[in-house]
C-alpha atoms as a PDB file:
ATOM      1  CA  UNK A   1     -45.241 -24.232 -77.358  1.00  0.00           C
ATOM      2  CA  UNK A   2     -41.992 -25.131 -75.381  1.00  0.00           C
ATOM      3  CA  UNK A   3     -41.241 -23.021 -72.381  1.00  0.00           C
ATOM      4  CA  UNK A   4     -37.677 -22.122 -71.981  1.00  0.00           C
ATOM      5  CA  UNK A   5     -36.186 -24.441 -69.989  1.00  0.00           C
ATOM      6  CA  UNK A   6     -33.047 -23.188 -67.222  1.00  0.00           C
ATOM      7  CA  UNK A   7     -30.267 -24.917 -67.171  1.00  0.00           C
ATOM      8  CA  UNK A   8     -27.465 -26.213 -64.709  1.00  0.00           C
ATOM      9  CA  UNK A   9     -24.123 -24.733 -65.814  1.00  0.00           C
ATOM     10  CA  UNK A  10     -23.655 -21.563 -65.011  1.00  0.00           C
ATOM     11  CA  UNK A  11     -22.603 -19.310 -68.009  1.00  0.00           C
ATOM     12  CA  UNK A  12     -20.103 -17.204 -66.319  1.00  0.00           C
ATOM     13  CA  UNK A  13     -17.962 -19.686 -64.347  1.00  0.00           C
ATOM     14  CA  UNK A  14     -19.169 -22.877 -66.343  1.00  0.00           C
ATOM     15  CA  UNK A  15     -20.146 -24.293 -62.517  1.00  0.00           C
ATOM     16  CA  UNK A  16     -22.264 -27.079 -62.795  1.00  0.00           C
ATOM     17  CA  UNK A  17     -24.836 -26.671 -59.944  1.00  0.00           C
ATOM     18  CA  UNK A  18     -27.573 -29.641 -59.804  1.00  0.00           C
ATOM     19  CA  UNK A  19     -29.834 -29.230 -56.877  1.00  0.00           C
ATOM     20  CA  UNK A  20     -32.272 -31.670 -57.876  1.00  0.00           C
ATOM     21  CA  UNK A  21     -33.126 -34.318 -59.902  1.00  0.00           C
ATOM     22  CA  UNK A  22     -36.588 -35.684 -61.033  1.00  0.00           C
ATOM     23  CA  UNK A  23     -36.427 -39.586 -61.517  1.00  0.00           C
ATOM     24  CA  UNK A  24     -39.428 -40.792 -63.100  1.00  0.00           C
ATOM     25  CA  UNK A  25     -40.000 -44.623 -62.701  1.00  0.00           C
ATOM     26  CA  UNK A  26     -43.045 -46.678 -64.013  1.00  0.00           C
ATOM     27  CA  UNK A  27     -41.863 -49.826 -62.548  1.00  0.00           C
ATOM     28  CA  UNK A  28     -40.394 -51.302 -65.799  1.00  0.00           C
ATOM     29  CA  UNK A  29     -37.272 -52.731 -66.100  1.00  0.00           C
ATOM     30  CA  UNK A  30     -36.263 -49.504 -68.841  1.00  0.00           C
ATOM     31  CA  UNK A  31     -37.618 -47.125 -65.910  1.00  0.00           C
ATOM     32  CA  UNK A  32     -34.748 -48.048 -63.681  1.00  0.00           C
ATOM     33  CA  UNK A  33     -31.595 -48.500 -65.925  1.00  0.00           C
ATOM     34  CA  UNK A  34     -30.635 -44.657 -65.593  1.00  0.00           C
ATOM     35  CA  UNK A  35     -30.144 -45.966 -61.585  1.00  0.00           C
ATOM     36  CA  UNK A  36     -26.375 -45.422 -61.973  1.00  0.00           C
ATOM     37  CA  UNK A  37     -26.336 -42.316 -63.970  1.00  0.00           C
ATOM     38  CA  UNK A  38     -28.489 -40.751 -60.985  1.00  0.00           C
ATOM     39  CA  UNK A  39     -26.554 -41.666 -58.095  1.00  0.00           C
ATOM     40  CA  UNK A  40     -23.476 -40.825 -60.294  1.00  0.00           C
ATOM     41  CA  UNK A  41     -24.723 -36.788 -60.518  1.00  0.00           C
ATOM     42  CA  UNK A  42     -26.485 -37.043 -57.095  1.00  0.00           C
ATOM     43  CA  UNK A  43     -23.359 -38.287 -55.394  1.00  0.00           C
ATOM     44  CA  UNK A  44     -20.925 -35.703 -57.713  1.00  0.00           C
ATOM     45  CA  UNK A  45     -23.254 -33.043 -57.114  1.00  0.00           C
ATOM     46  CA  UNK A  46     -24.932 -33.376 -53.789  1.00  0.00           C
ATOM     47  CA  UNK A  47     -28.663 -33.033 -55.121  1.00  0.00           C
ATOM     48  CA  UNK A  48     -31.953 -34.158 -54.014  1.00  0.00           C
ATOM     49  CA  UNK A  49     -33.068 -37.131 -55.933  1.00  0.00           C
ATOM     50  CA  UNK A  50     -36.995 -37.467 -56.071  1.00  0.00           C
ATOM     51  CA  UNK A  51     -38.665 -40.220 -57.466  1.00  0.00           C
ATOM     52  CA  UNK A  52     -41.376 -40.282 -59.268  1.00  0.00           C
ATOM     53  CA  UNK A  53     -44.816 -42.394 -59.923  1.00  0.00           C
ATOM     54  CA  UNK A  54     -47.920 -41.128 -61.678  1.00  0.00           C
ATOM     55  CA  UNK A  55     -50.961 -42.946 -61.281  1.00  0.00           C
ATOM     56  CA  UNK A  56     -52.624 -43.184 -64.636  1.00  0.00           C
ATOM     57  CA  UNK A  57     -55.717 -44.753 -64.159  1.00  0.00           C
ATOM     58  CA  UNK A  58     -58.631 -44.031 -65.984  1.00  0.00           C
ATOM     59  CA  UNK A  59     -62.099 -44.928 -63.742  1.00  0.00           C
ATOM     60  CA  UNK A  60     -65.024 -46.692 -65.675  1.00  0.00           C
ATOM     61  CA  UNK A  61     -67.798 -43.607 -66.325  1.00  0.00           C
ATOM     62  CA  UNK A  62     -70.245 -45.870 -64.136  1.00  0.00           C
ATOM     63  CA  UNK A  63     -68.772 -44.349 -61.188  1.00  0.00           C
ATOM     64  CA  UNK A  64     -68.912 -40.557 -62.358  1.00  0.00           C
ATOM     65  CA  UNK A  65     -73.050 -41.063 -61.414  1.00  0.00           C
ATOM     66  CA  UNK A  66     -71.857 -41.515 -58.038  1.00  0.00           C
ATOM     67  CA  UNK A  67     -69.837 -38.918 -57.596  1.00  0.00           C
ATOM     68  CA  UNK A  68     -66.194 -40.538 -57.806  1.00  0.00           C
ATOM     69  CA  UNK A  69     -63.805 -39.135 -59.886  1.00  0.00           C
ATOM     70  CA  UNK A  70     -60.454 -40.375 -59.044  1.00  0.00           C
ATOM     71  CA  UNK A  71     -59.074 -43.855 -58.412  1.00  0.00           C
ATOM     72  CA  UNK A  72     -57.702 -42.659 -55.099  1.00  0.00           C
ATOM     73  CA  UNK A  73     -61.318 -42.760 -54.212  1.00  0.00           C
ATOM     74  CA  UNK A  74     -61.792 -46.388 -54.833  1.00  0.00           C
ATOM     75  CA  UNK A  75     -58.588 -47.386 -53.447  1.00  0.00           C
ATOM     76  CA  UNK A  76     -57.299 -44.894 -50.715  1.00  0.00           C
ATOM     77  CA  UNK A  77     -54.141 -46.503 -49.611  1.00  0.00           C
ATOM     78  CA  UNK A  78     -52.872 -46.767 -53.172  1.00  0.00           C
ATOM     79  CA  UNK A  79     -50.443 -44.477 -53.130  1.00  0.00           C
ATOM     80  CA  UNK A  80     -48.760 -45.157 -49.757  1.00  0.00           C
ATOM     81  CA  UNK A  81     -48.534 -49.021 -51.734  1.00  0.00           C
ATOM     82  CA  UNK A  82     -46.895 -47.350 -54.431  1.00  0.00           C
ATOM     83  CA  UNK A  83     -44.741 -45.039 -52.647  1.00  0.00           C
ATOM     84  CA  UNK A  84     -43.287 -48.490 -50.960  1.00  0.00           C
ATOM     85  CA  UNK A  85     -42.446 -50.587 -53.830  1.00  0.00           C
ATOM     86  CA  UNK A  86     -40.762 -47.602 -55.095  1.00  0.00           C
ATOM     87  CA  UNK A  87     -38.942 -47.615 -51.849  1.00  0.00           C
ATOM     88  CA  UNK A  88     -38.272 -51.396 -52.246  1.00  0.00           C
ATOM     89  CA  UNK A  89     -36.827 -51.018 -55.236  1.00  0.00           C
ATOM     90  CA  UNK A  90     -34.978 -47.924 -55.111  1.00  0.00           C
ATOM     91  CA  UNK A  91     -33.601 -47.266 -51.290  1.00  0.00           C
ATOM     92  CA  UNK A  92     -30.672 -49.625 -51.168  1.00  0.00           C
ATOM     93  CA  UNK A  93     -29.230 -49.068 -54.899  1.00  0.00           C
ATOM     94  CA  UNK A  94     -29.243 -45.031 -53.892  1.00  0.00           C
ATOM     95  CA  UNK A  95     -27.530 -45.451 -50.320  1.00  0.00           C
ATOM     96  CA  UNK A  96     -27.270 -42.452 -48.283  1.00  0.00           C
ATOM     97  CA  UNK A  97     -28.180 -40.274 -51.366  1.00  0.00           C
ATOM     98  CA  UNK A  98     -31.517 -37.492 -50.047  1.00  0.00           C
ATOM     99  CA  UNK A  99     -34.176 -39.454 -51.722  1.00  0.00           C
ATOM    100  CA  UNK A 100     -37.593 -38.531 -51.641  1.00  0.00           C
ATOM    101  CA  UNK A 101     -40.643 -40.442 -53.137  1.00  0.00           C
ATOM    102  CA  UNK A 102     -43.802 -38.806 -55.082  1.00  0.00           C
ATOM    103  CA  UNK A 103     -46.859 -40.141 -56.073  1.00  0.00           C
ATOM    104  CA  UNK A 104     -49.426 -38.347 -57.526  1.00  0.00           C
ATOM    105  CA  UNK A 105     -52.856 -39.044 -59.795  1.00  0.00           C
ATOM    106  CA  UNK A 106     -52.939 -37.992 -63.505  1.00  0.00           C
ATOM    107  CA  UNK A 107     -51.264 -38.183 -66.937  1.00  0.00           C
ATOM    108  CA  UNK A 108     -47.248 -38.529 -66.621  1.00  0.00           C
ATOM    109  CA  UNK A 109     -46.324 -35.842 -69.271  1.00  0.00           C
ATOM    110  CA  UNK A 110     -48.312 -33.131 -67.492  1.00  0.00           C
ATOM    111  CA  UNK A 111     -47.031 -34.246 -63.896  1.00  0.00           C
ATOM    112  CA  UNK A 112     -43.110 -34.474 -65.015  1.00  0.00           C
ATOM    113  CA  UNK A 113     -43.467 -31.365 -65.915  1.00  0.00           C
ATOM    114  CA  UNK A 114     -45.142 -29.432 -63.323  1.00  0.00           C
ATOM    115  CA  UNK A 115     -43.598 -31.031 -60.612  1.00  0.00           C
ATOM    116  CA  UNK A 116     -40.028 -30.173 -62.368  1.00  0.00           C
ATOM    117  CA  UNK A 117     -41.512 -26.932 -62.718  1.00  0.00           C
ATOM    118  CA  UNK A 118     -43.032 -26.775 -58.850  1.00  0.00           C
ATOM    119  CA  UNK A 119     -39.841 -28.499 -56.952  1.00  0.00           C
ATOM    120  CA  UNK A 120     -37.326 -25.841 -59.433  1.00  0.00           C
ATOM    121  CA  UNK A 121     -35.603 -29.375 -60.373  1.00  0.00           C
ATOM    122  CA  UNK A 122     -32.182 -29.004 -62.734  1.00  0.00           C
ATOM    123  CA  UNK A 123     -32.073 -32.566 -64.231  1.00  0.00           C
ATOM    124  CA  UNK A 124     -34.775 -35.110 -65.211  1.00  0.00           C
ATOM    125  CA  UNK A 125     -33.253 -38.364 -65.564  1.00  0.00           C
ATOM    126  CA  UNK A 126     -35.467 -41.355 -66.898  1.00  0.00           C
ATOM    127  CA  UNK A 127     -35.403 -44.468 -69.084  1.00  0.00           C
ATOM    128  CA  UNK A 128     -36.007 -44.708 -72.443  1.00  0.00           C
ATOM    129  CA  UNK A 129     -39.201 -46.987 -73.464  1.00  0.00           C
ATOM    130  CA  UNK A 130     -41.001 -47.802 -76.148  1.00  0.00           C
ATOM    131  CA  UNK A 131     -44.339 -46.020 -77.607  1.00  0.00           C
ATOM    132  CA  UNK A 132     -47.179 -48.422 -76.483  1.00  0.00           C
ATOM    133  CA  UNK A 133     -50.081 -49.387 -78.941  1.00  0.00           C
ATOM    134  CA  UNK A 134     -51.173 -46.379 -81.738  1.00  0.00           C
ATOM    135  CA  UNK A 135     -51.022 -43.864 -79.103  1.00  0.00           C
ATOM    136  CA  UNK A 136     -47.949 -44.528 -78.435  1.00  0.00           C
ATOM    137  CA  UNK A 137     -46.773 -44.477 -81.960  1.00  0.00           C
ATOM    138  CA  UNK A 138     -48.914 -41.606 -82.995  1.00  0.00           C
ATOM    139  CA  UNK A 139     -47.738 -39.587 -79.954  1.00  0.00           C
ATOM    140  CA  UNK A 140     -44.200 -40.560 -79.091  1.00  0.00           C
ATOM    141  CA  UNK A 141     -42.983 -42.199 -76.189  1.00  0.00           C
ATOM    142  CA  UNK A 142     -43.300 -40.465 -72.690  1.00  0.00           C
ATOM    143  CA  UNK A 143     -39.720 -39.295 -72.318  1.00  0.00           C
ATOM    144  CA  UNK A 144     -39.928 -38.334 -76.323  1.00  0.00           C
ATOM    145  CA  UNK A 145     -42.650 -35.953 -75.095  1.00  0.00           C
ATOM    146  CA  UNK A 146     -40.997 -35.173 -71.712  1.00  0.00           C
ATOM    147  CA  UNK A 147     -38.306 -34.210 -73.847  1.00  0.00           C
ATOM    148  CA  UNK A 148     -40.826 -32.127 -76.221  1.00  0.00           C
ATOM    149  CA  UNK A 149     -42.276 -30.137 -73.209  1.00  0.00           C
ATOM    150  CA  UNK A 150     -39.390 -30.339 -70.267  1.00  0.00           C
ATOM    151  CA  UNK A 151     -38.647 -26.663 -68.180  1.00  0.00           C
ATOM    152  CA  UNK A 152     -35.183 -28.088 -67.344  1.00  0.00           C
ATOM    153  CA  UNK A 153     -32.316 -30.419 -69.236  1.00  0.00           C
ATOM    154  CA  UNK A 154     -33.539 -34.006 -69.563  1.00  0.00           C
ATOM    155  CA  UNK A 155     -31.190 -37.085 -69.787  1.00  0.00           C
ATOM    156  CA  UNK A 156     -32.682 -40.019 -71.491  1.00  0.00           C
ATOM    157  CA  UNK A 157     -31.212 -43.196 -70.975  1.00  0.00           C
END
């Protein structure tokens, strides 16, 4: 079941007040179109942008007998690698916008919505891409179900 979700506009004064906004990016091309539409409300607004990368990586059960459980195991320095291409990619087209970058392990869905949940953020912003394979189709895309499950407005683009 859907939580309620808050939302940005004040209904007394009709105030838009945007504090934050969640920018998930998964490195595609779709990921980053809503680039513009972010600094847009970031620079109107004077919110925190943080983007977003989940690592979704499942381990082969071979290593479960040895006690590792997370890719972060096998690979520590993968997400300060991540956290710089997102830099890479992101710092210059955002400016002197308050950016801050997030990685963290696990299944998208769940993570968009805790950390909007954690961080109190009033706008997620992301691309629109395709479902992937028959889990994809079966399931919906990830911003369909972002969407679905979201604790604050979400802007698809």
């Amino acid at each position: 079941m859907k939580q309620p979700e808050h939302e940005f506009i004040d209904p007394e004064t009709g105030e838009v007040r945007i504090g934050k906004i969640l920018f998930p990016v998964d490195f595609s091309e779709e990921s980053y179109k809503p680039v513009p539409w972010v600094k847009a409300v970031a620079e109107m607004t004077g919110a925190e942008v943080i983007v977003f990368h989940a690592v979704d990586v499942e381990i082969p059960p071979v290593y479960y007998s040895s006690g590792i459980t997370s890719i972060l195991e096998l690979d520590p320095g993968l997400n300060e690698r991540v956290e710089h291409k997102m830099r890479d990619a992101l710092a210059a087209k955002f400016g002197e916008i308050d950016v801050r970058y997030v990685v963290q392990e696990g299944r998208a869905i769940e993570l968009i919505r805790e950390l909007a949940a954690d961080e109190q953020v009033d706008l997620v912003v992301m691309g629109q891409t395709g479902a992937h394979g028959i889990g994809g189709f079966l399931l919906g895309s990830t911003s369909a179900r972002v969407v679905q499950r979201a604790v604050c407005p979400v802007l698809v683009v």
